[in-house]
PDB file of N, CA and C in Angstrom:
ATOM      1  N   UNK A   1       0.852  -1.182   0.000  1.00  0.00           N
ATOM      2  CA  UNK A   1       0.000   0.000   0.000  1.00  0.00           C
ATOM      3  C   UNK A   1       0.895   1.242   0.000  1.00  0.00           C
ATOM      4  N   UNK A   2       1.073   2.112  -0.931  1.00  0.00           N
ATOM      5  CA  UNK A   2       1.316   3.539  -0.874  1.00  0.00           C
ATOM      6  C   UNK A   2       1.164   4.056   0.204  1.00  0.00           C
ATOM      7  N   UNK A   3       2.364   5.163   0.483  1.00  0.00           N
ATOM      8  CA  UNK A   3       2.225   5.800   2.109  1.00  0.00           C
ATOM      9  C   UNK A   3       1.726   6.882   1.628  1.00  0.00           C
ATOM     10  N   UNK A   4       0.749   7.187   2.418  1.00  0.00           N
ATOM     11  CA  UNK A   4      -0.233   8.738   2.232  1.00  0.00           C
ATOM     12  C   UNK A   4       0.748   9.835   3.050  1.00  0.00           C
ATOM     13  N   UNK A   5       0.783  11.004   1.982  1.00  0.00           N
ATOM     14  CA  UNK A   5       1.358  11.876   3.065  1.00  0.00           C
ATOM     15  C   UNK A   5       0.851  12.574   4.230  1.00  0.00           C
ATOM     16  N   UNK A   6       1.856  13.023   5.238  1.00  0.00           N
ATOM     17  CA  UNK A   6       1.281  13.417   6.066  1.00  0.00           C
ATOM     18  C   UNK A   6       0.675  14.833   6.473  1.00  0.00           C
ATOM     19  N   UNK A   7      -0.410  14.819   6.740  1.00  0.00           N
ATOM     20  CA  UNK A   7      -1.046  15.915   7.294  1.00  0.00           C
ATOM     21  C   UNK A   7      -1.165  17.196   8.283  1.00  0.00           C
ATOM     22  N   UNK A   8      -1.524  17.857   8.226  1.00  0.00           N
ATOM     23  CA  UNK A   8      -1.702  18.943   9.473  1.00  0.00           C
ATOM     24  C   UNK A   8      -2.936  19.123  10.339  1.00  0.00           C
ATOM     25  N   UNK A   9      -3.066  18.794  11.455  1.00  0.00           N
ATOM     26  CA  UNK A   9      -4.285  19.517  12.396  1.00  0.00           C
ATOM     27  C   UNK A   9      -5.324  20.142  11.381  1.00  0.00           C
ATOM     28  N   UNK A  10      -4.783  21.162  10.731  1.00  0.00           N
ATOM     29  CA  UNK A  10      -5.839  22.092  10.039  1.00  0.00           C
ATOM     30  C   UNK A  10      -6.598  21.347   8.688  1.00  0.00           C
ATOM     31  N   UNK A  11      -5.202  20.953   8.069  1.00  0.00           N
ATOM     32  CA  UNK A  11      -5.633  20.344   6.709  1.00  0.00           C
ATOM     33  C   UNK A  11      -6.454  18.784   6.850  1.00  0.00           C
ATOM     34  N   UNK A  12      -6.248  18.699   7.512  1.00  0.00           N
ATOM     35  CA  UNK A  12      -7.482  17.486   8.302  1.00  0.00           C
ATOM     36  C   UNK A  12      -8.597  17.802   8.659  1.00  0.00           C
ATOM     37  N   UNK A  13      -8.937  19.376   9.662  1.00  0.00           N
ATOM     38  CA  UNK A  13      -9.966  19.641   9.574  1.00  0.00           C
ATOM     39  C   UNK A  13     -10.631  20.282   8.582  1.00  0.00           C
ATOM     40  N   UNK A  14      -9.838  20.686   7.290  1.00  0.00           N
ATOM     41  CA  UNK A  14     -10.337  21.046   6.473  1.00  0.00           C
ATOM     42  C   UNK A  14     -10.811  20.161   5.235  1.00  0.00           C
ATOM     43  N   UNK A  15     -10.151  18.581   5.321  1.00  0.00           N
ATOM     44  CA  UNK A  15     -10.445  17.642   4.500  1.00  0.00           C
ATOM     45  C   UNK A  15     -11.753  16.854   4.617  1.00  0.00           C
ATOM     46  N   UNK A  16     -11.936  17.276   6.698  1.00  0.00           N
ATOM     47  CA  UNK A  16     -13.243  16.598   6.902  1.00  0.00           C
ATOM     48  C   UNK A  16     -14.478  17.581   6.686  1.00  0.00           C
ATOM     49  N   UNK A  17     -14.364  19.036   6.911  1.00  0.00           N
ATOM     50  CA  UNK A  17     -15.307  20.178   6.435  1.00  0.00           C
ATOM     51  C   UNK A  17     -15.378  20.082   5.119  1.00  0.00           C
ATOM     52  N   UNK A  18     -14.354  19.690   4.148  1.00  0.00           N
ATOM     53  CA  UNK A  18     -14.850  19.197   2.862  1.00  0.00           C
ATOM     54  C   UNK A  18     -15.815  18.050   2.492  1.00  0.00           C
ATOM     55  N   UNK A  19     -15.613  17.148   3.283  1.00  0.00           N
ATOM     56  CA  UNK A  19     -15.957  15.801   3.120  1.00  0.00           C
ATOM     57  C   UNK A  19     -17.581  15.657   3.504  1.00  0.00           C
ATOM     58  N   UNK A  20     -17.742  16.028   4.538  1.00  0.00           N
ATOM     59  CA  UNK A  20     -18.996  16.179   5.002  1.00  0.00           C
ATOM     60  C   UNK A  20     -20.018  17.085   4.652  1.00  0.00           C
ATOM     61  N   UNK A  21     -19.570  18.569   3.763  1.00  0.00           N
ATOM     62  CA  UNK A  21     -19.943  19.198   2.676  1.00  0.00           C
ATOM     63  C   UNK A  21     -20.352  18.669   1.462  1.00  0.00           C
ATOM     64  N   UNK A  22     -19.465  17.292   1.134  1.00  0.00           N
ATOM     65  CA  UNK A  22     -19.785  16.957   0.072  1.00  0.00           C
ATOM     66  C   UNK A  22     -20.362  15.517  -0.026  1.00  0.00           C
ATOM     67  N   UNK A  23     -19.830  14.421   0.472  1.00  0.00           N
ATOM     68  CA  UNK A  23     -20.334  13.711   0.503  1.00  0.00           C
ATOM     69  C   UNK A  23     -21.207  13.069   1.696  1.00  0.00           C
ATOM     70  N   UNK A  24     -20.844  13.786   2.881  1.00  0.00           N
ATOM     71  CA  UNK A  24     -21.906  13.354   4.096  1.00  0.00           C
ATOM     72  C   UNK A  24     -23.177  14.458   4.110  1.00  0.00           C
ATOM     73  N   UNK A  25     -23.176  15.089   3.060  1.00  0.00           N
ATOM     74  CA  UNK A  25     -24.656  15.926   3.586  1.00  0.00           C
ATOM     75  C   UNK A  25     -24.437  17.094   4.165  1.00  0.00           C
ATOM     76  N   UNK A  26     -24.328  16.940   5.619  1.00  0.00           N
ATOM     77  CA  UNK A  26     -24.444  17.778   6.800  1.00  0.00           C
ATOM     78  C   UNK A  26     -23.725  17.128   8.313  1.00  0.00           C
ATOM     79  N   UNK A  27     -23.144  17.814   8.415  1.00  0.00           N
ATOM     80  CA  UNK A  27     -22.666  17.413  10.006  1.00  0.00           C
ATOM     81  C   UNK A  27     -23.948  16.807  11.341  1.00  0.00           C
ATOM     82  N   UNK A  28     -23.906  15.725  11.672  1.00  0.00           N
ATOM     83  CA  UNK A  28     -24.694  15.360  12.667  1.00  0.00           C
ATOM     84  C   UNK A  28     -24.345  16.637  13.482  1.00  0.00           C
ATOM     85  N   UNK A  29     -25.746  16.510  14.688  1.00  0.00           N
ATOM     86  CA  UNK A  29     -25.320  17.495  15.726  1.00  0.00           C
ATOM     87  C   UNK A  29     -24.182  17.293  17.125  1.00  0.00           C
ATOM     88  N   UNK A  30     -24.332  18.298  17.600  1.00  0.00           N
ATOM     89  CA  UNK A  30     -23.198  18.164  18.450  1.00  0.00           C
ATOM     90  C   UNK A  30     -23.132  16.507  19.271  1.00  0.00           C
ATOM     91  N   UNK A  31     -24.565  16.794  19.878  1.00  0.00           N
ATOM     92  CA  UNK A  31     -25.011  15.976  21.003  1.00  0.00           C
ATOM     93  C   UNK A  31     -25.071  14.431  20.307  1.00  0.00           C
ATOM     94  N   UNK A  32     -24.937  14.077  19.230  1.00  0.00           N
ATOM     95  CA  UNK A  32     -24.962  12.742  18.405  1.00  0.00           C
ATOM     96  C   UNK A  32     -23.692  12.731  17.685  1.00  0.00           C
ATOM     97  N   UNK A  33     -22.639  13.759  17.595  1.00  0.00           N
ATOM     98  CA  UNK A  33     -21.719  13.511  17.460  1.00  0.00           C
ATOM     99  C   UNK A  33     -20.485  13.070  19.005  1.00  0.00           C
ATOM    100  N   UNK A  34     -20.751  13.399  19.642  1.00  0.00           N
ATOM    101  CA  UNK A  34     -20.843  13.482  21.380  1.00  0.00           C
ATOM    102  C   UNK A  34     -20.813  11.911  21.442  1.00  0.00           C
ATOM    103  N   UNK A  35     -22.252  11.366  21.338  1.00  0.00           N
ATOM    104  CA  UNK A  35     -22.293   9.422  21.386  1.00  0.00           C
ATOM    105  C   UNK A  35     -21.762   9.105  20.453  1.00  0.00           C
ATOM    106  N   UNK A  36     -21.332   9.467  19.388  1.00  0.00           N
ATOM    107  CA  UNK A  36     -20.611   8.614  18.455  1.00  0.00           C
ATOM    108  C   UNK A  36     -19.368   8.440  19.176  1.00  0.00           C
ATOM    109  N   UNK A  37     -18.762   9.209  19.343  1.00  0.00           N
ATOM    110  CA  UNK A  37     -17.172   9.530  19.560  1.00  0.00           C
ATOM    111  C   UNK A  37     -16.935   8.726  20.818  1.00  0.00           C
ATOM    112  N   UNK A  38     -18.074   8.491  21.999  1.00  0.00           N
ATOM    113  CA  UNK A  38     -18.148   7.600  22.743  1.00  0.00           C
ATOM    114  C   UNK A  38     -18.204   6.479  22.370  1.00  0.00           C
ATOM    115  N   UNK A  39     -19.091   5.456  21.194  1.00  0.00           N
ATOM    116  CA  UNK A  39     -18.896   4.270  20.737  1.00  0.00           C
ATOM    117  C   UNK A  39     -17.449   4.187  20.348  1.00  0.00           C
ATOM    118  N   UNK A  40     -16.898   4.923  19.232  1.00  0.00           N
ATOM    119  CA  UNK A  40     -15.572   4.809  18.917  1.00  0.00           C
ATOM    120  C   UNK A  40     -14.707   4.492  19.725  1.00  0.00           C
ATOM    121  N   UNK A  41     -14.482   5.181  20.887  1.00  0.00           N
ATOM    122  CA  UNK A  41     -13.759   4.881  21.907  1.00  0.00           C
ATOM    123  C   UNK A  41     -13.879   3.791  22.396  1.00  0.00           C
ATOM    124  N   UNK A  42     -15.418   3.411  22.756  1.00  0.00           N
ATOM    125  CA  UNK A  42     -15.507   2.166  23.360  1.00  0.00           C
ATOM    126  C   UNK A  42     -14.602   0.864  22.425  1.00  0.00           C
ATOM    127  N   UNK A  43     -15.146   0.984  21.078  1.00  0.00           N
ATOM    128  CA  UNK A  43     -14.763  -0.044  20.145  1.00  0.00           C
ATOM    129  C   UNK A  43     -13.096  -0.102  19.983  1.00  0.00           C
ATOM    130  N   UNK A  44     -12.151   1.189  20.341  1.00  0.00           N
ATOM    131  CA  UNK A  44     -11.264   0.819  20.516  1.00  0.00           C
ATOM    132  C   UNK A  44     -10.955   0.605  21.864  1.00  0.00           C
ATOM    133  N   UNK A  45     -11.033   0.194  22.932  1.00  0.00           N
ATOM    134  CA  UNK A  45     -11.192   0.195  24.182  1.00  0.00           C
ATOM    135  C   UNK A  45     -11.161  -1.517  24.065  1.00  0.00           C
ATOM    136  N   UNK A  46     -12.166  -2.170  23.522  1.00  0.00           N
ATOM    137  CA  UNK A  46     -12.708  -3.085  23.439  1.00  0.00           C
ATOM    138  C   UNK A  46     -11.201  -4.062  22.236  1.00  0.00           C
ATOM    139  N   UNK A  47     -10.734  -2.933  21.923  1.00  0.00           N
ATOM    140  CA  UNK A  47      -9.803  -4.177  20.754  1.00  0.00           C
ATOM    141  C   UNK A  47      -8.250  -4.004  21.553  1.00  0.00           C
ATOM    142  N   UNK A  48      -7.880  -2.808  22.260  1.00  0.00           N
ATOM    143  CA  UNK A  48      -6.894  -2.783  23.089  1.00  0.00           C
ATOM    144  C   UNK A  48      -7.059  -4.137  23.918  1.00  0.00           C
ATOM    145  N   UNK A  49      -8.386  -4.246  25.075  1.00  0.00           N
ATOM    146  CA  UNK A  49      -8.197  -5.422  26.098  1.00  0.00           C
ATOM    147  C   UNK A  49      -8.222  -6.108  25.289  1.00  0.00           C
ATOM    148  N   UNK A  50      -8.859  -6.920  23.854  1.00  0.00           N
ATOM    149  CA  UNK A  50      -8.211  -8.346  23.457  1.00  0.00           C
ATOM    150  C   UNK A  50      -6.847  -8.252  22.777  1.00  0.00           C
ATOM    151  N   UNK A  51      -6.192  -7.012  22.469  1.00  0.00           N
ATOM    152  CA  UNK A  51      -4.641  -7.238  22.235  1.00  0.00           C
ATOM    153  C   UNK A  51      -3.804  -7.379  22.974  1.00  0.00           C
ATOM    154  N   UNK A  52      -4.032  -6.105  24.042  1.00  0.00           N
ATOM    155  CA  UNK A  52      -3.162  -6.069  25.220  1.00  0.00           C
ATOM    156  C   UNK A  52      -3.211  -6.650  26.484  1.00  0.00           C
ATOM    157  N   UNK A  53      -4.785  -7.058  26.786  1.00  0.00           N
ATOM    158  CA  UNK A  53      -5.142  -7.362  27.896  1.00  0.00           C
ATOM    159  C   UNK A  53      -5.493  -8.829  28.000  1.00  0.00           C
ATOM    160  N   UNK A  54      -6.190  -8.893  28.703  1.00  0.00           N
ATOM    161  CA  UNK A  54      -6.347 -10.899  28.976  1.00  0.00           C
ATOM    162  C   UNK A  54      -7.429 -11.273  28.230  1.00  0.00           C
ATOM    163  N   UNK A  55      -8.272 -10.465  27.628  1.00  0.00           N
ATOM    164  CA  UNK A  55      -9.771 -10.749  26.915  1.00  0.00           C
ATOM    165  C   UNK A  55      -9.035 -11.592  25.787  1.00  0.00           C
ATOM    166  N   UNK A  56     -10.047 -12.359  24.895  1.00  0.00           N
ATOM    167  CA  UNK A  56      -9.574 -12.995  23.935  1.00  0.00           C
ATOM    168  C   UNK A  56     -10.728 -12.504  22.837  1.00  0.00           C
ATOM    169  N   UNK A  57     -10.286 -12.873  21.787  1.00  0.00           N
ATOM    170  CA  UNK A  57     -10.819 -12.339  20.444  1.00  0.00           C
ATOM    171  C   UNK A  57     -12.112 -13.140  19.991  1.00  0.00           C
ATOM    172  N   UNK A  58     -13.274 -12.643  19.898  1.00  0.00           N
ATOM    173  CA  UNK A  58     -13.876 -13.296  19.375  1.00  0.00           C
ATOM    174  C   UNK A  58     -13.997 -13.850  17.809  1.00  0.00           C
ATOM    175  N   UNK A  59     -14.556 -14.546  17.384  1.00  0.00           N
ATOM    176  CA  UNK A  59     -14.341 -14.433  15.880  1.00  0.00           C
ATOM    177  C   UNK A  59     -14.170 -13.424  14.812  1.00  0.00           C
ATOM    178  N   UNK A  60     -15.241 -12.581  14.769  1.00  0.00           N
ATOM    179  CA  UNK A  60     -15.584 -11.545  14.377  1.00  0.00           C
ATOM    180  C   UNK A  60     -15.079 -10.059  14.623  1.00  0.00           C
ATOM    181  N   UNK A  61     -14.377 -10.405  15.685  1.00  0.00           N
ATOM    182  CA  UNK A  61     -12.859  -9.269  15.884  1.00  0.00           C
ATOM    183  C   UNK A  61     -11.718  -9.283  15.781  1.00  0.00           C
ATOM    184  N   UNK A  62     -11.258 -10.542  14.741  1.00  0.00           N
ATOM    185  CA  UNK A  62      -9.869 -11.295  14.836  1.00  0.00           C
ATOM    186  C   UNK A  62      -9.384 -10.011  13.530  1.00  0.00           C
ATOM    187  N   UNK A  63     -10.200  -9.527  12.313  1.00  0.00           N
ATOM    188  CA  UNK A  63      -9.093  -8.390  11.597  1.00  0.00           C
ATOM    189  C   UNK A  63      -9.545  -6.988  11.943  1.00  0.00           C
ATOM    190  N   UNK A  64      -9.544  -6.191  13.200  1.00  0.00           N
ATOM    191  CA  UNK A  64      -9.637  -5.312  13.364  1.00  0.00           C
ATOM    192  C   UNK A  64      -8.807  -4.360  13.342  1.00  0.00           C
ATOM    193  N   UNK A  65      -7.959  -3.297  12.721  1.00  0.00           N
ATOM    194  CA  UNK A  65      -7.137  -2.414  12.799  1.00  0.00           C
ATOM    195  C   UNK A  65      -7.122  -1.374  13.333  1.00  0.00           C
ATOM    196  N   UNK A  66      -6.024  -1.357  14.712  1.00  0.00           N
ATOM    197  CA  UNK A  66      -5.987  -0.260  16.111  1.00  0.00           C
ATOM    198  C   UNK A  66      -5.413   0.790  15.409  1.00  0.00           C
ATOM    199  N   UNK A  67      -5.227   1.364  14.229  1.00  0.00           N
ATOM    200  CA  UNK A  67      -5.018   2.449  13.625  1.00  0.00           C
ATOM    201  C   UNK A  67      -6.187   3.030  12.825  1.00  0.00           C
ATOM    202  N   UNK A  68      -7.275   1.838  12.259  1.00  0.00           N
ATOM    203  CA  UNK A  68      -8.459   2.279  11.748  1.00  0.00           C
ATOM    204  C   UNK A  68      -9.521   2.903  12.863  1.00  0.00           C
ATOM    205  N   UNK A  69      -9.057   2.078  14.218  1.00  0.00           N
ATOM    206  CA  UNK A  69     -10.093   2.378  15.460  1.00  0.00           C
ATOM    207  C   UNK A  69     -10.000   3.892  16.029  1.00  0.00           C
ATOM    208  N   UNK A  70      -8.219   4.292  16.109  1.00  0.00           N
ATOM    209  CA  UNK A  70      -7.652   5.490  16.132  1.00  0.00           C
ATOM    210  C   UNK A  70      -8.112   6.355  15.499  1.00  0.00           C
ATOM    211  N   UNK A  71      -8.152   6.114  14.030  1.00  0.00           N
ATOM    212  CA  UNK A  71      -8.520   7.250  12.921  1.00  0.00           C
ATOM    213  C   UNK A  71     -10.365   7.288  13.268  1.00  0.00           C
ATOM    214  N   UNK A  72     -11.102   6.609  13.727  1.00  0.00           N
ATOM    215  CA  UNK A  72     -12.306   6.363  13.986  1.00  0.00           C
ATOM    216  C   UNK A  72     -12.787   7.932  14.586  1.00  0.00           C
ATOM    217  N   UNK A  73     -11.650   7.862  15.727  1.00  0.00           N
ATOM    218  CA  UNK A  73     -12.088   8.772  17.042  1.00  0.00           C
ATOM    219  C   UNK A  73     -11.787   9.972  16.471  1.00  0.00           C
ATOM    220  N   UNK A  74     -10.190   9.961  15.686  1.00  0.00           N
ATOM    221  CA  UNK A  74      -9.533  11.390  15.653  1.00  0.00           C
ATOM    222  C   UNK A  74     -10.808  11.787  14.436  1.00  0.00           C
ATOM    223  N   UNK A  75     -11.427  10.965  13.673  1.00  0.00           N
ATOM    224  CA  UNK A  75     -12.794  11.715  12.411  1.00  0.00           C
ATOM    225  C   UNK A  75     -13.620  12.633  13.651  1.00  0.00           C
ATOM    226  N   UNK A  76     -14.638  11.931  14.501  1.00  0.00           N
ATOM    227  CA  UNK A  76     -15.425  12.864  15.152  1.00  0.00           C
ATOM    228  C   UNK A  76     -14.819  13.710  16.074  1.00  0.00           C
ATOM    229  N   UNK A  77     -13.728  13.317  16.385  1.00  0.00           N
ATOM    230  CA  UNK A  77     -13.390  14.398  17.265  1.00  0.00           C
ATOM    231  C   UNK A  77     -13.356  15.955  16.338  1.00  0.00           C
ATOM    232  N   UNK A  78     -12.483  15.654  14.831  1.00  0.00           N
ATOM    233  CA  UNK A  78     -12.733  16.907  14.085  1.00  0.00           C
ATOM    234  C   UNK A  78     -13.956  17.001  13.559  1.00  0.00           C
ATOM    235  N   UNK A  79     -14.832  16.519  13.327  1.00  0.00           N
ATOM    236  CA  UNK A  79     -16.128  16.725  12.942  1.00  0.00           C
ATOM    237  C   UNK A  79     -16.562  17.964  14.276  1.00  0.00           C
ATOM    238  N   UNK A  80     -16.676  17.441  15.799  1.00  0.00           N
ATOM    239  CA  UNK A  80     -16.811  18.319  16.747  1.00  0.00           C
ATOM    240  C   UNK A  80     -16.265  19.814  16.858  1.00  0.00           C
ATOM    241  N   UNK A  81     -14.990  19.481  16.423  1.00  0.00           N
ATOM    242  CA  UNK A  81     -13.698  20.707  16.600  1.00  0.00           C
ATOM    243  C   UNK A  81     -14.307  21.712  15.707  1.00  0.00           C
ATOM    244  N   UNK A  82     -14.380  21.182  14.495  1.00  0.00           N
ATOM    245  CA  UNK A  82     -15.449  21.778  13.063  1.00  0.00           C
ATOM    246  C   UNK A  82     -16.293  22.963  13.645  1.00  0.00           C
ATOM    247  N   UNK A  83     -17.679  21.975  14.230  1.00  0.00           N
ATOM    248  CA  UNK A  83     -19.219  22.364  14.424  1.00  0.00           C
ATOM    249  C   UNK A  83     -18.662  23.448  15.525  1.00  0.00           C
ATOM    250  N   UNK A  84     -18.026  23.379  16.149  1.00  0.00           N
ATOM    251  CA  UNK A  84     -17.652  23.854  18.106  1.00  0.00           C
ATOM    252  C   UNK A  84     -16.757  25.530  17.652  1.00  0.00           C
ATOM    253  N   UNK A  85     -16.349  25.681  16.220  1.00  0.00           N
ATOM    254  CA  UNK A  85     -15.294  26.634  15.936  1.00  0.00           C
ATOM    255  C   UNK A  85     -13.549  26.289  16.786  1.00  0.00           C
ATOM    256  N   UNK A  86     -13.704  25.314  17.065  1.00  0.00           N
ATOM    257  CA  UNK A  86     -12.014  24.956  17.882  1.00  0.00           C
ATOM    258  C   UNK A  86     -10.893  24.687  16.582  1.00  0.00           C
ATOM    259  N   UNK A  87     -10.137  25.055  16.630  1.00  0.00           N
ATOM    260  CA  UNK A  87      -8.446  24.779  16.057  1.00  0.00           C
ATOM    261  C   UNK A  87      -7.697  24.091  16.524  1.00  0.00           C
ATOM    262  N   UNK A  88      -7.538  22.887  16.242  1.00  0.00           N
ATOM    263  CA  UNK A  88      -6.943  21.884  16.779  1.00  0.00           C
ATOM    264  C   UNK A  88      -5.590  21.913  16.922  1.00  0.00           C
ATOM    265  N   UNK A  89      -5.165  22.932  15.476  1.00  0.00           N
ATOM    266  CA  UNK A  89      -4.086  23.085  15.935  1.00  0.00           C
ATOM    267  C   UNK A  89      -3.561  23.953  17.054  1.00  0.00           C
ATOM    268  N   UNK A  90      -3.726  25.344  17.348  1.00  0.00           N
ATOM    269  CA  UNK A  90      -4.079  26.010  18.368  1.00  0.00           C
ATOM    270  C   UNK A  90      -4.477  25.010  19.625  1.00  0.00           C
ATOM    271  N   UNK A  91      -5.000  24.646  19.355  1.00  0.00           N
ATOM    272  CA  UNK A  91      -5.867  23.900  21.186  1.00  0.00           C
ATOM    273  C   UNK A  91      -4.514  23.187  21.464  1.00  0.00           C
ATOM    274  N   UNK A  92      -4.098  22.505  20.432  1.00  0.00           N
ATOM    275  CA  UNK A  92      -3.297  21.068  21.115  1.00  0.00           C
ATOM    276  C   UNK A  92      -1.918  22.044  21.486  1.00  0.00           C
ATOM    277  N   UNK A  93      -1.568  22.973  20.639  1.00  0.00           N
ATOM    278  CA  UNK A  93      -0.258  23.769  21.420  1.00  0.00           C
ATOM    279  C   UNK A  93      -0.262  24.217  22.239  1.00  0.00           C
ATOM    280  N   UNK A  94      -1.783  25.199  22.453  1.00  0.00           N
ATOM    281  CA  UNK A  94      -1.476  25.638  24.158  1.00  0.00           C
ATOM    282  C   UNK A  94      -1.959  24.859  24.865  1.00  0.00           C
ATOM    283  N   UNK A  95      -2.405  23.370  24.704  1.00  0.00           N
ATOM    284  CA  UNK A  95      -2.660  22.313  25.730  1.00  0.00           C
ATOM    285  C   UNK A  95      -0.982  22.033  26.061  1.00  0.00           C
ATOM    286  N   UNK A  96      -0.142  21.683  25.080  1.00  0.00           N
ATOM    287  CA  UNK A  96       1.245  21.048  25.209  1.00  0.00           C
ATOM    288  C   UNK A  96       2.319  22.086  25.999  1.00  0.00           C
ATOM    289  N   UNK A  97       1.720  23.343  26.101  1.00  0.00           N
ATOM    290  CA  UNK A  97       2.500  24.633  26.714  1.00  0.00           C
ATOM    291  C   UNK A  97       1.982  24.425  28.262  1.00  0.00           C
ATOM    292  N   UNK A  98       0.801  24.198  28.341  1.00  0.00           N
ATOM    293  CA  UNK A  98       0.394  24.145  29.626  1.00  0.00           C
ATOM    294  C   UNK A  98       0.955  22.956  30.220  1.00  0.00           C
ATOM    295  N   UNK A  99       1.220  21.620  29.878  1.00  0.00           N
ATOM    296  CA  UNK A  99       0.987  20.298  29.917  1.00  0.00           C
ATOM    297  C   UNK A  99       2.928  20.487  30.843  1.00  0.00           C
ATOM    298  N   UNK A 100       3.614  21.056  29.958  1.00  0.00           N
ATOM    299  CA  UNK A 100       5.337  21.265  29.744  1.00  0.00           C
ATOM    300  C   UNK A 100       5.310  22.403  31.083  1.00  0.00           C
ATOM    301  N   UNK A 101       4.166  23.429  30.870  1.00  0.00           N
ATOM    302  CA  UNK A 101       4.989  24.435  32.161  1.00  0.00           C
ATOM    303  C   UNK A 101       4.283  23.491  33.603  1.00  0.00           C
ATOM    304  N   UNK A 102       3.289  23.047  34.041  1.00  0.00           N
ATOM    305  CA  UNK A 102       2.847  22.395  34.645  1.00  0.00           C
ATOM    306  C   UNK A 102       2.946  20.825  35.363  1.00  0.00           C
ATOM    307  N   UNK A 103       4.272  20.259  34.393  1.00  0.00           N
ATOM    308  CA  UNK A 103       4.629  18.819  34.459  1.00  0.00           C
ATOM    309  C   UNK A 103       6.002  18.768  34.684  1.00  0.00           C
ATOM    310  N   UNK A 104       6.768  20.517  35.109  1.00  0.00           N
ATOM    311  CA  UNK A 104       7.945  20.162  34.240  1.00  0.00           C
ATOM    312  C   UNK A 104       9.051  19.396  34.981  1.00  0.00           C
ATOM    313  N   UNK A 105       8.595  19.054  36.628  1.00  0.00           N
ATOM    314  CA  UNK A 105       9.347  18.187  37.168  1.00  0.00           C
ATOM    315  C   UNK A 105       8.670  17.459  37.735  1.00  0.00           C
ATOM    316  N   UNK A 106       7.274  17.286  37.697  1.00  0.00           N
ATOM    317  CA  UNK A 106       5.988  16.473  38.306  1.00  0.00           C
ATOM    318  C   UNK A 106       5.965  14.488  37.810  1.00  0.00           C
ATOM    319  N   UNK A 107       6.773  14.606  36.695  1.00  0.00           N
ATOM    320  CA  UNK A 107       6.897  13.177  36.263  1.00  0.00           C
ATOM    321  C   UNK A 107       8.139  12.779  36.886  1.00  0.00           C
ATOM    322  N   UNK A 108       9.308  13.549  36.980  1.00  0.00           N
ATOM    323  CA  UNK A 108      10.544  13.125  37.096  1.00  0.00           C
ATOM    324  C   UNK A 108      10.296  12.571  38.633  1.00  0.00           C
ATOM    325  N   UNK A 109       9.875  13.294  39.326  1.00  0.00           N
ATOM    326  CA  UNK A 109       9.870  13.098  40.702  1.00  0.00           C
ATOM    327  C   UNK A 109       8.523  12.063  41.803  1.00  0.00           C
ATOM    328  N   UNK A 110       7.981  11.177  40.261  1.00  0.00           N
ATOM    329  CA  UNK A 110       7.138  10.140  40.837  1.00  0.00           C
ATOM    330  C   UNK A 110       7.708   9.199  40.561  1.00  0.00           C
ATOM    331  N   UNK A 111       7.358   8.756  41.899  1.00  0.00           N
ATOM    332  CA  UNK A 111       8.375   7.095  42.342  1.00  0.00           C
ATOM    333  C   UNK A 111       7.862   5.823  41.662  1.00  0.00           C
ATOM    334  N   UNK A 112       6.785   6.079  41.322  1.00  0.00           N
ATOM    335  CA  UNK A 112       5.613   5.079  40.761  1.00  0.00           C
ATOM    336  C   UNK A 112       5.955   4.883  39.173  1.00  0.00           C
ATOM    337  N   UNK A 113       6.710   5.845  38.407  1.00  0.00           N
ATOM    338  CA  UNK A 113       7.401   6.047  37.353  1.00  0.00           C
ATOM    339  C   UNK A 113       9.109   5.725  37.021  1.00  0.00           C
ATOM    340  N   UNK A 114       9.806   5.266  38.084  1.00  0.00           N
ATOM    341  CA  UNK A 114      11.311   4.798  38.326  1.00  0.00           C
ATOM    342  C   UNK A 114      10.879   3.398  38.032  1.00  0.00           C
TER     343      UNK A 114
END
């Protein structure tokens, strides 16, 4: 398979504001995009414990792909980001500014982490 190039925060949310312009119609609403993004999660939730955890696979979950389950969540999450006016790119930097001035010796110094 051909490697797709890679993307930006923006140009992602702008591929899915295309996408859903054109071929989905209309953006579900917030509050049903909200439970979706909750199933998603669950469904990858659900393929982590039979990879990583002690659950075992049922039949019907033996070709599931934890990068398709990934890309699942990161779709509605920008579908939300979209409808909500958020910048993902923006959000996630001053989340990572806050995350860095707020952490910046808080990991080093848990014992539970040595």
């Amino acid at each position: 398979m051909e490697k797709q190039p890679e993307i930006s925060l923006q140009q992602a949310q702008d591929l899915v504001d295309q996408w859903i312009k054109t071929v989905g119609v209309r953006y579900f609403n917030e509050l049903t995009n909200t439970a979706i993004l909750m199933e998603e999660v669950g469904e990858l939730a659900r393929l982590m414990s039979r990879t990583y955890g002690e659950q075992s696979f049922k039949e019907s979950e033996k070709n599931r792909d934890l990068g398709d389950e990934m890309a699942d969540i990161l779709w509605v999450l920008i579908c939300l980001a979209n409808q909500t006016g958020v910048n993902l790119s923006e959000a996630f930097a001053k989340n990572m500014a806050k995350k860095t001035s707020r952490d910046q010796s808080r990991h080093h110094q848990n014992e539970k982490l040595k």
